[in-house]
N, C-alpha and C. Protein backbone atom coordinates (compact mmCIF):
# COMPACT_ATOMS: atom_id res chain seq x y z
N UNK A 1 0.82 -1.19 0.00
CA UNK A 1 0.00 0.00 0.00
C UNK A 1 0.86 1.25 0.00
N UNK A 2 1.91 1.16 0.78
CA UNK A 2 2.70 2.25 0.59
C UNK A 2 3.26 3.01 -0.56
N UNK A 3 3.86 1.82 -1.25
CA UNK A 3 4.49 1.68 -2.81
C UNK A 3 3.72 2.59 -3.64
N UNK A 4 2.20 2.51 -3.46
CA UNK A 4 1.11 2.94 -4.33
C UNK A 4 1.17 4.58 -3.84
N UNK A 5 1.02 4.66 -2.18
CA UNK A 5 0.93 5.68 -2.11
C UNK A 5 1.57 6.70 -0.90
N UNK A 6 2.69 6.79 -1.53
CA UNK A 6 3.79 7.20 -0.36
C UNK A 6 3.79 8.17 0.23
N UNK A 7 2.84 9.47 -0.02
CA UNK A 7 2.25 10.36 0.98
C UNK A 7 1.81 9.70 2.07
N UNK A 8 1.26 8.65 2.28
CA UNK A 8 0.76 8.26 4.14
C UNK A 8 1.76 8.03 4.65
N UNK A 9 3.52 8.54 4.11
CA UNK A 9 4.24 8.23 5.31
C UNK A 9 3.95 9.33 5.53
N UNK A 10 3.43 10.45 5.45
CA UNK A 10 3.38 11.46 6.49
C UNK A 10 2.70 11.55 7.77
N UNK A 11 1.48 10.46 7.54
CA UNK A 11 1.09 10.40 9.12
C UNK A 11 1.97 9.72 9.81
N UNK A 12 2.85 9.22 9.77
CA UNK A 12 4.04 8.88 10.59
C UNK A 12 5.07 9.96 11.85
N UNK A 13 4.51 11.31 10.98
CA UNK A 13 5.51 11.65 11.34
C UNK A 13 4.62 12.18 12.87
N UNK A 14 3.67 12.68 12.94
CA UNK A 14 3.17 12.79 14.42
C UNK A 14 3.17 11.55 15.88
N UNK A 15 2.80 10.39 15.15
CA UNK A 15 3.42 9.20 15.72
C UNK A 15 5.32 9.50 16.17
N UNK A 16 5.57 9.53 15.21
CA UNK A 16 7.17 9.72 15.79
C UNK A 16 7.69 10.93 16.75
N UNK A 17 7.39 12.09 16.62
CA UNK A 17 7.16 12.75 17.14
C UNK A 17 6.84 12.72 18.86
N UNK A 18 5.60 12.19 19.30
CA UNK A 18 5.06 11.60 20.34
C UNK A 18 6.29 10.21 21.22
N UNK A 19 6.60 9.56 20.28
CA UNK A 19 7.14 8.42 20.60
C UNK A 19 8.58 8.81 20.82
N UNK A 20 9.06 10.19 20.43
CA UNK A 20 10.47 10.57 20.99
C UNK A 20 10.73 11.11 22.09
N UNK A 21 9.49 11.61 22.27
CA UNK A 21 9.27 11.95 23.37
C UNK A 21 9.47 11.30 24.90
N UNK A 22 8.90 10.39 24.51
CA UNK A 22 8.24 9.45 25.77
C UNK A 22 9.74 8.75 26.70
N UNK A 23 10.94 9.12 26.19
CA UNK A 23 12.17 8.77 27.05
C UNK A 23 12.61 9.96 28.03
N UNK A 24 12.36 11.03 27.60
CA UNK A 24 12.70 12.06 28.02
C UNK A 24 11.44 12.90 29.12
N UNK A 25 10.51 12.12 29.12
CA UNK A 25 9.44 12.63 29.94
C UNK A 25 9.66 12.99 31.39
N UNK A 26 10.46 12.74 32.33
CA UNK A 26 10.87 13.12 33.57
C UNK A 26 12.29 14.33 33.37
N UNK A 27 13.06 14.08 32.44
CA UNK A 27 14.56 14.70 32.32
C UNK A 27 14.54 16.34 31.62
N UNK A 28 13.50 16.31 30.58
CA UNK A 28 13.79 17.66 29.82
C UNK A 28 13.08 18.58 30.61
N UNK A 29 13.07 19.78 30.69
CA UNK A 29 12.15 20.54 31.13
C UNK A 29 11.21 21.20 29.84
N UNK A 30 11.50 21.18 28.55
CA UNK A 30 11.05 21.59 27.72
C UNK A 30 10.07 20.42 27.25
N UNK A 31 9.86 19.67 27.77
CA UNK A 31 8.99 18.44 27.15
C UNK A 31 7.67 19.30 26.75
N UNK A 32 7.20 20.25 27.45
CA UNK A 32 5.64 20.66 27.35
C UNK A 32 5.40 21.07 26.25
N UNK A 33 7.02 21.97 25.63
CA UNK A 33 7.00 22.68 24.09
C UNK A 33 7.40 21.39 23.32
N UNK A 34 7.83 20.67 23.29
CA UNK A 34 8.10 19.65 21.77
C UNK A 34 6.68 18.91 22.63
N UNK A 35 5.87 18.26 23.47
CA UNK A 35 4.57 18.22 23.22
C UNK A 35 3.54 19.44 21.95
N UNK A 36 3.78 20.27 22.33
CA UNK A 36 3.05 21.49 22.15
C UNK A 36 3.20 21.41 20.69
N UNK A 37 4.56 21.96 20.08
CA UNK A 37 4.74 21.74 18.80
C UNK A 37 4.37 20.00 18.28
N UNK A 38 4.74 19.30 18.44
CA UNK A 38 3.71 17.89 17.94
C UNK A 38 2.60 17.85 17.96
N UNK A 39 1.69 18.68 18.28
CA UNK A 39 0.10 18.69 18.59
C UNK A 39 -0.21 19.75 17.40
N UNK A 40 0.66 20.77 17.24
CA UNK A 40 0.95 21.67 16.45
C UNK A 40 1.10 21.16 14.73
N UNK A 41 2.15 20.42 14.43
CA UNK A 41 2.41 19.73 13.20
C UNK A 41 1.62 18.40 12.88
N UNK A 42 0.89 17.77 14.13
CA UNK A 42 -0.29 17.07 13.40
C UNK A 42 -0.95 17.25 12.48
N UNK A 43 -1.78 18.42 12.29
CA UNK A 43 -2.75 18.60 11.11
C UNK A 43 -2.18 19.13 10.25
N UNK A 44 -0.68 19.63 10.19
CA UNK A 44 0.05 19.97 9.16
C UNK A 44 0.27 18.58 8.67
N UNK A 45 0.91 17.51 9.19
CA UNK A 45 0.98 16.43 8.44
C UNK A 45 0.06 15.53 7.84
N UNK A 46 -1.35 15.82 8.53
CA UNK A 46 -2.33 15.59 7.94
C UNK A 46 -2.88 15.76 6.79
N UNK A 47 -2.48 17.34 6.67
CA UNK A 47 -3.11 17.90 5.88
C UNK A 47 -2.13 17.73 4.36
N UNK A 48 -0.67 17.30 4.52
CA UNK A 48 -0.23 16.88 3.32
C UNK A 48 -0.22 15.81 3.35
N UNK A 49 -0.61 14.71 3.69
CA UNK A 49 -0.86 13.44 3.49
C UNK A 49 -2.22 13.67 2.83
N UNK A 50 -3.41 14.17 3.23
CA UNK A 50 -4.80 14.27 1.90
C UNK A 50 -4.45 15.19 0.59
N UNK A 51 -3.40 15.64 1.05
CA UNK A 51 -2.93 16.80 -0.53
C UNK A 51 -2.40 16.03 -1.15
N UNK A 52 -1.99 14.79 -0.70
CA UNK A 52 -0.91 13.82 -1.85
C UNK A 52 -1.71 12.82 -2.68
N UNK A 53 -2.66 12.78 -1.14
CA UNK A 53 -3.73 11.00 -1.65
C UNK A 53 -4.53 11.81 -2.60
N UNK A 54 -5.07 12.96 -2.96
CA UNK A 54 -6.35 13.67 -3.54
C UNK A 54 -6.13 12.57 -5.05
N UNK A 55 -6.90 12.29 -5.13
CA UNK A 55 -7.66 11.23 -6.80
C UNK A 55 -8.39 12.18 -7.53
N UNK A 56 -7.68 11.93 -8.87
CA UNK A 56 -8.37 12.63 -10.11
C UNK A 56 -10.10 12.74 -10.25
C-alpha cells in the first residue's frame, strides 16, 4: 500500500514525534514545548498526506 501511495508516510511523522518523546518525559524541562509543537504539526501532516492521496 505504501508503494502505491507514499504520501501516508506522512502520518508517521506525528506518531514519531510523540514516541520521541516518551524517554525524556521526567529529564527535559522543555517536554511541554516539543509536546506542544507535535500537537501543532499534526494537522500539518495531515493535511499533506490528503494533498498527496487527492484522486483525479
Amino acid at each position: 500500500m505504501i508503494r502505491r501511495r507514499p504520501q501516508l508516510l506522512w502520518l508517521l511523522v506525528p506518531y514519531v514525534l510523540f514516541v520521541v518523546a516518551l524517554p525524556f518525559v521526567n529529564r527535559v524541562p522543555l517536554l511541554v514545548l516539543w509536546l506542544f509543537g507535535a500537537t501543532l504539526l499534526t494537522p500539518v501532516a495531515v493535511g499533506l498526506a490528503r494533498r498527496g492521496d487527492r484522486r483525479p
